[in-house]
C-alpha atoms as a PDB file:
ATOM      1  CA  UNK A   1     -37.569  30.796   0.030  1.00  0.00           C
ATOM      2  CA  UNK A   2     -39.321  33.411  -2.440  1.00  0.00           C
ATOM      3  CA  UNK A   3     -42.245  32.736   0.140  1.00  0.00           C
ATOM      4  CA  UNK A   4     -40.805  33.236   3.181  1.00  0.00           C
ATOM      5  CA  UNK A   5     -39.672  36.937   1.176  1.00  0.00           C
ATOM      6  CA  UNK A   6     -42.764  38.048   0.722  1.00  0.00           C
ATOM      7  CA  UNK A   7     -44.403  36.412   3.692  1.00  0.00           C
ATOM      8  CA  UNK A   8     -41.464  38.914   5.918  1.00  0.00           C
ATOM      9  CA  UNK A   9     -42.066  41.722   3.838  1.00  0.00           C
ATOM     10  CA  UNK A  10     -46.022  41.639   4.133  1.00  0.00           C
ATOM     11  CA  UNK A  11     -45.009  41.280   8.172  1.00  0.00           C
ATOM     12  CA  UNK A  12     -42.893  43.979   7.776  1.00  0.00           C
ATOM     13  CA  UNK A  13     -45.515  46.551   6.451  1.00  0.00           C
ATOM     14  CA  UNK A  14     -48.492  44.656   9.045  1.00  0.00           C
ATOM     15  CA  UNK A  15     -45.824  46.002  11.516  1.00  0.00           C
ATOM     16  CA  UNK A  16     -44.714  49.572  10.422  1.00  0.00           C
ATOM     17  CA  UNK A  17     -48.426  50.472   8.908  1.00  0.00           C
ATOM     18  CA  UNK A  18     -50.054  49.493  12.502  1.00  0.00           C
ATOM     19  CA  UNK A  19     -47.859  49.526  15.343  1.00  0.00           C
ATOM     20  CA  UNK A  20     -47.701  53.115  16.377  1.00  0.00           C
ATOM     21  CA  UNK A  21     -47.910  52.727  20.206  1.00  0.00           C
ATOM     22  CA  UNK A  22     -49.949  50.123  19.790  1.00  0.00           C
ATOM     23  CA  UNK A  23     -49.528  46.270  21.277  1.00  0.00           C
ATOM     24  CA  UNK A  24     -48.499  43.421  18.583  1.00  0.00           C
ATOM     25  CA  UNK A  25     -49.748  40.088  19.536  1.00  0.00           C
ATOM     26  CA  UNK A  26     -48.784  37.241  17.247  1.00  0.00           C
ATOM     27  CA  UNK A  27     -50.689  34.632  17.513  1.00  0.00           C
ATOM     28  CA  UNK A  28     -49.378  30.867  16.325  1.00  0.00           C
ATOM     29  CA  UNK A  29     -50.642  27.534  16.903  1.00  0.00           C
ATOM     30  CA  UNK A  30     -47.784  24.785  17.847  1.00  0.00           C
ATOM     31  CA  UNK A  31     -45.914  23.357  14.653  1.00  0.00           C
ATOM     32  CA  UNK A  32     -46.488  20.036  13.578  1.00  0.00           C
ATOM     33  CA  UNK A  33     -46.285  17.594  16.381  1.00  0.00           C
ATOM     34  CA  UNK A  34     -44.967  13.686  16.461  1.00  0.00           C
ATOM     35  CA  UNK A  35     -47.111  10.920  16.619  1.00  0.00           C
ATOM     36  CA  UNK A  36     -46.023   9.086  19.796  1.00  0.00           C
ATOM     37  CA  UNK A  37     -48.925   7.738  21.331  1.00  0.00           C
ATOM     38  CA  UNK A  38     -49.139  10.123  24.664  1.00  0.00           C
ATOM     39  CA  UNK A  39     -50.420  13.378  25.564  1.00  0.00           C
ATOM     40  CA  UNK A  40     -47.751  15.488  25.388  1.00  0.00           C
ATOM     41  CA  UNK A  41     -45.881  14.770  22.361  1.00  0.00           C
ATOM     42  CA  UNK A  42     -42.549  16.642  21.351  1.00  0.00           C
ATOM     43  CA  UNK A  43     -42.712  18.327  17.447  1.00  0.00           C
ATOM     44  CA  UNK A  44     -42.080  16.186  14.513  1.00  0.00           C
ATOM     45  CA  UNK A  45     -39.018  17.121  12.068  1.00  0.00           C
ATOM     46  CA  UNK A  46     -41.845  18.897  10.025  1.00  0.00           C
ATOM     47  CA  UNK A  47     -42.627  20.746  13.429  1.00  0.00           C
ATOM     48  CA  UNK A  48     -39.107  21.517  14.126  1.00  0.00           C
ATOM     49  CA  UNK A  49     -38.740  22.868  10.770  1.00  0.00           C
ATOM     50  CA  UNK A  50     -41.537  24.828  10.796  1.00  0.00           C
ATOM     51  CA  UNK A  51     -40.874  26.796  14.212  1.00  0.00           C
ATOM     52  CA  UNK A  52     -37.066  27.266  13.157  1.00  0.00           C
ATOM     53  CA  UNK A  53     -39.170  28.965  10.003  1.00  0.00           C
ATOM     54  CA  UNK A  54     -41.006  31.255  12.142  1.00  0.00           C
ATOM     55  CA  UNK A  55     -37.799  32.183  14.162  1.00  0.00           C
ATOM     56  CA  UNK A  56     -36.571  33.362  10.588  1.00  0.00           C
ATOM     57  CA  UNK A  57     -39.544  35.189   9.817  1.00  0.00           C
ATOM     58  CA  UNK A  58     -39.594  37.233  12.942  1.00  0.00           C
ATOM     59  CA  UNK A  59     -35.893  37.381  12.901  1.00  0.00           C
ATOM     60  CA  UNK A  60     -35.707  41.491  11.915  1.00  0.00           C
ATOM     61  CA  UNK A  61     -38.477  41.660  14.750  1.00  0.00           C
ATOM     62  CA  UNK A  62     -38.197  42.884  18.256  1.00  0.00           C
ATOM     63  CA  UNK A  63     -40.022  40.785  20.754  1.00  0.00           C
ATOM     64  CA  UNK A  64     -41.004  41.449  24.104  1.00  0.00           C
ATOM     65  CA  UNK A  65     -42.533  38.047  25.656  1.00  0.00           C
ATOM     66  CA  UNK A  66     -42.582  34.887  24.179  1.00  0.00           C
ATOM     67  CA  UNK A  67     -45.958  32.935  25.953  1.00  0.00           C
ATOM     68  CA  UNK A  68     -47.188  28.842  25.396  1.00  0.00           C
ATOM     69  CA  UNK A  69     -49.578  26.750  27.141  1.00  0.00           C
ATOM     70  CA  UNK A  70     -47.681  24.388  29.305  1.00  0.00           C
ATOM     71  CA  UNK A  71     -47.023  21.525  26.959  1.00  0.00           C
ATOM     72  CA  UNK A  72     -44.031  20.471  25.171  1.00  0.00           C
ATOM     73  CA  UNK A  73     -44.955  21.178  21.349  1.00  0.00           C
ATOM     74  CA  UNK A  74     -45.922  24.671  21.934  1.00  0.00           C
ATOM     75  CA  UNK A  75     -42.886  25.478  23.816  1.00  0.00           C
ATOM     76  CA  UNK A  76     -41.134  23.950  21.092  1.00  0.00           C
ATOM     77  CA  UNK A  77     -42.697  26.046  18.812  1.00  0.00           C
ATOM     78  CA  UNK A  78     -41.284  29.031  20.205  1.00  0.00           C
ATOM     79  CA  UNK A  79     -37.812  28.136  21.464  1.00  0.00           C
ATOM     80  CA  UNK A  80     -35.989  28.573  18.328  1.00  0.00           C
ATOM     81  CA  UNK A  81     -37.321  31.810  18.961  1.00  0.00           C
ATOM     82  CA  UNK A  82     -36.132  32.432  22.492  1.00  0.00           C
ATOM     83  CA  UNK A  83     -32.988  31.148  21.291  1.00  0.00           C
ATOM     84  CA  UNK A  84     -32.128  33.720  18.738  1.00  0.00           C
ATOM     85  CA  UNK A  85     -33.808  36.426  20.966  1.00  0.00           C
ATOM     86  CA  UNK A  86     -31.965  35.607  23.855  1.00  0.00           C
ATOM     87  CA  UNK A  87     -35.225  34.706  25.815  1.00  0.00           C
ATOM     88  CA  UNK A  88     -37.651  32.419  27.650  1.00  0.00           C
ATOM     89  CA  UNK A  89     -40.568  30.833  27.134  1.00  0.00           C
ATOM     90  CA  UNK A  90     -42.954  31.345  29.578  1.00  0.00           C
ATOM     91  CA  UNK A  91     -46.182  29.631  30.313  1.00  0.00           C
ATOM     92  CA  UNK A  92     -49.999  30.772  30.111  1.00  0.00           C
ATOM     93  CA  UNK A  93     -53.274  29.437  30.911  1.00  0.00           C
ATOM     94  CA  UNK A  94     -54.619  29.119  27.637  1.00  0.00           C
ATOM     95  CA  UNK A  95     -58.718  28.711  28.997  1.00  0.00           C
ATOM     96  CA  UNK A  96     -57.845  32.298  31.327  1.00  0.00           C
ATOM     97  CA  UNK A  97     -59.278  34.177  27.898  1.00  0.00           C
ATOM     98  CA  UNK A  98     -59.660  38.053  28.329  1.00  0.00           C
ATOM     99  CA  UNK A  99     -58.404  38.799  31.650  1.00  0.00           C
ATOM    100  CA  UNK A 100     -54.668  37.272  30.909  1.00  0.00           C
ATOM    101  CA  UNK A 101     -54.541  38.993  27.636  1.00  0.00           C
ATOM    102  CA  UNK A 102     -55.456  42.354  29.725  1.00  0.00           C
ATOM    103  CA  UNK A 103     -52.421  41.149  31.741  1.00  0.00           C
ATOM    104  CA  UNK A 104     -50.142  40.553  29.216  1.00  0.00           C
ATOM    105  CA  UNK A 105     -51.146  43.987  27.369  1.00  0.00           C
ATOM    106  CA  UNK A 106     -50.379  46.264  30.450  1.00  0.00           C
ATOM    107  CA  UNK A 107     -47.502  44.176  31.057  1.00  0.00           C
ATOM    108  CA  UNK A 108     -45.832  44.671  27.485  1.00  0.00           C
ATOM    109  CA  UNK A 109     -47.607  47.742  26.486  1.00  0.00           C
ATOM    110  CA  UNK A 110     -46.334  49.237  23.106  1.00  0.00           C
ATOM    111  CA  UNK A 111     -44.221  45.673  22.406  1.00  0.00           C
ATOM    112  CA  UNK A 112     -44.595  42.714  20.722  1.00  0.00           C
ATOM    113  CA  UNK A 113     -45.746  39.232  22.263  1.00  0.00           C
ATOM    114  CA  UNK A 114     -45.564  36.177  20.307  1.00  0.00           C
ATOM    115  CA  UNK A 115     -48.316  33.099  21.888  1.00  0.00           C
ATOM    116  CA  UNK A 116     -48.461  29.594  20.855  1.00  0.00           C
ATOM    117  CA  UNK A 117     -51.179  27.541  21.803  1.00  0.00           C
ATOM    118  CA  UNK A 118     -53.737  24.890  19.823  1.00  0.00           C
ATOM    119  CA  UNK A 119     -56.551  24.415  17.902  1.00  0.00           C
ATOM    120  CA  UNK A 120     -58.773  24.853  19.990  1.00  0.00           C
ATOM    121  CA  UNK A 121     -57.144  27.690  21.708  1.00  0.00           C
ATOM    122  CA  UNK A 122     -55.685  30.432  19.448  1.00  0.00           C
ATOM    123  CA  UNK A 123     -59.072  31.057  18.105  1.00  0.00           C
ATOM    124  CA  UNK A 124     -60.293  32.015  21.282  1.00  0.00           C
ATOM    125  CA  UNK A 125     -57.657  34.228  21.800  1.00  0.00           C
ATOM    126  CA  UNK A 126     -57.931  35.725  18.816  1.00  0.00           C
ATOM    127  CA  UNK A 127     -61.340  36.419  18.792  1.00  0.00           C
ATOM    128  CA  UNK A 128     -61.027  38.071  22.572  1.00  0.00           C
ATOM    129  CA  UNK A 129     -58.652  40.894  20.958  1.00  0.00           C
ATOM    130  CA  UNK A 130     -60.443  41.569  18.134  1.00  0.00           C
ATOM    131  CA  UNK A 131     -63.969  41.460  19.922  1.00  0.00           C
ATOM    132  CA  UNK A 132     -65.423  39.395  17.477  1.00  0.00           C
ATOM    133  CA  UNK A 133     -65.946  35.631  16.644  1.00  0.00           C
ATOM    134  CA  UNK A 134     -64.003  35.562  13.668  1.00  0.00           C
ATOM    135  CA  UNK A 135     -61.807  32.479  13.801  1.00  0.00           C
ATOM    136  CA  UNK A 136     -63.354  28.930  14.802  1.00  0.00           C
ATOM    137  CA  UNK A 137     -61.273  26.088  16.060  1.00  0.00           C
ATOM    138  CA  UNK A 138     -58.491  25.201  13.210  1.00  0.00           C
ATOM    139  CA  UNK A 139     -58.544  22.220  11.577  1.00  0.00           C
ATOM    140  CA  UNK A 140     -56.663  19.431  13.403  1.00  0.00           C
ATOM    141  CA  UNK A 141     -53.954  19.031  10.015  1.00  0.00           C
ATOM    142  CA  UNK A 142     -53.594  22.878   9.884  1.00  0.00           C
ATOM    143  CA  UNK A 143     -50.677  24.565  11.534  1.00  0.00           C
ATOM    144  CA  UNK A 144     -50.033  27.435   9.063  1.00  0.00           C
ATOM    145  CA  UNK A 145     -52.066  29.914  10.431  1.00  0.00           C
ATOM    146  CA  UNK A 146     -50.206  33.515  11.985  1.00  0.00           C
ATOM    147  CA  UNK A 147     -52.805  36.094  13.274  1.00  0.00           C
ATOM    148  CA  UNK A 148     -51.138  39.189  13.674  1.00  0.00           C
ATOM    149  CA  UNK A 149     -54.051  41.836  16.272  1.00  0.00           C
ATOM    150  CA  UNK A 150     -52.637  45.201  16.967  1.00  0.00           C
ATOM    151  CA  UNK A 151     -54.005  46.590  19.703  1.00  0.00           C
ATOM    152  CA  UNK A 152     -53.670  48.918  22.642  1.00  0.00           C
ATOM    153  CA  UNK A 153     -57.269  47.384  24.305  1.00  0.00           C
ATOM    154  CA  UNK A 154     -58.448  43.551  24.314  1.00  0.00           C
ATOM    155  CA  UNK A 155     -61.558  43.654  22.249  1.00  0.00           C
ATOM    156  CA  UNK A 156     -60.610  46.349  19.570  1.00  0.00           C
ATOM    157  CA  UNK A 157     -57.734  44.810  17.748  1.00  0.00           C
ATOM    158  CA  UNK A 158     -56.902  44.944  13.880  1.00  0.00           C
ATOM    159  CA  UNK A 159     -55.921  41.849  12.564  1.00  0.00           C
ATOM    160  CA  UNK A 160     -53.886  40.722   9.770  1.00  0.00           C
ATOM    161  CA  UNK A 161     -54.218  36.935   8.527  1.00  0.00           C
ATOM    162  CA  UNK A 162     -51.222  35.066   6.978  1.00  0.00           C
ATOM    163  CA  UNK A 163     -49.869  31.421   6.373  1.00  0.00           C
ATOM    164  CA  UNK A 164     -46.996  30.477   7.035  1.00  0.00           C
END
């Protein structure tokens, strides 16, 4: 719990120190998922856990769009979210790189979007808004990561690292 404090209130200054009419994109890969022998698999009760976490952690925190790749863990990840919020999860093409985040920026211009993807695809998506090749594909046992990029232009974000 002491954690999760300090984890909100470092989110909580990310926020207020950087966001003046500026896009937040937060950027999550999907929580833990089950072992079930398909391609699709729902999360685990670690998973569940951890996305009902992140719901918590962005509780105090407006969101305007809530985006996953088209699978059932990442839109797990975020439905806790959605829930509270009073929103949907909609899908994106995770491999569309620059040109949907250009999209998505326009669309929610000044808000806050919250995208959950993979391991192979967050870091792409990170590095697109910050312009640089920063992050490299996530290890396959990691899901902690939360990239915070503020931004008002894909390619010139500021980004803020955490774990969650």
């Amino acid at each position: 719990m002491k954690k999760l404090l300090i984890i909100t209130f470092l989110f909580a200054f990310v926020i207020v120190s950087y966001s003046q009419n500026q896009t937040i994109f937060i950027l999550v890969r999907h929580a833990e998922k089950a072992i079930d022998g398909t391609n699709n698999p729902p999360l685990s009760e670690a998973g569940l856990q951890r996305a009902n976490d992140l719901a918590a952690l962005l509780a105090n925190q407006k969101i305007d769009a809530l985006y996953s790749t088209p699978f059932i863990r990442t839109e797990a990840t975020l439905i806790p979210i959605g829930r509270d919020k009073g929103m949907e999860v909609k899908n994106y093409d995770p491999y569309a790189g620059a040109s949907w985040l250009s999209e998505a920026l326009k669309k929610h211009k000044g808000g806050t979007i919250v995208i959950s993807g993979h391991s192979n695809t967050i870091p792409g998506l990170a590095n697109a808004l910050l312009g640089e090749e920063t992050f490299q594909q996530f290890d396959d046992n990691d899901y902690s990561n939360l990239i915070i990029i503020v931004t008002n232009e894909v390619g010139k974000g500021k980004l803020v690292r955490l774990k969650f």
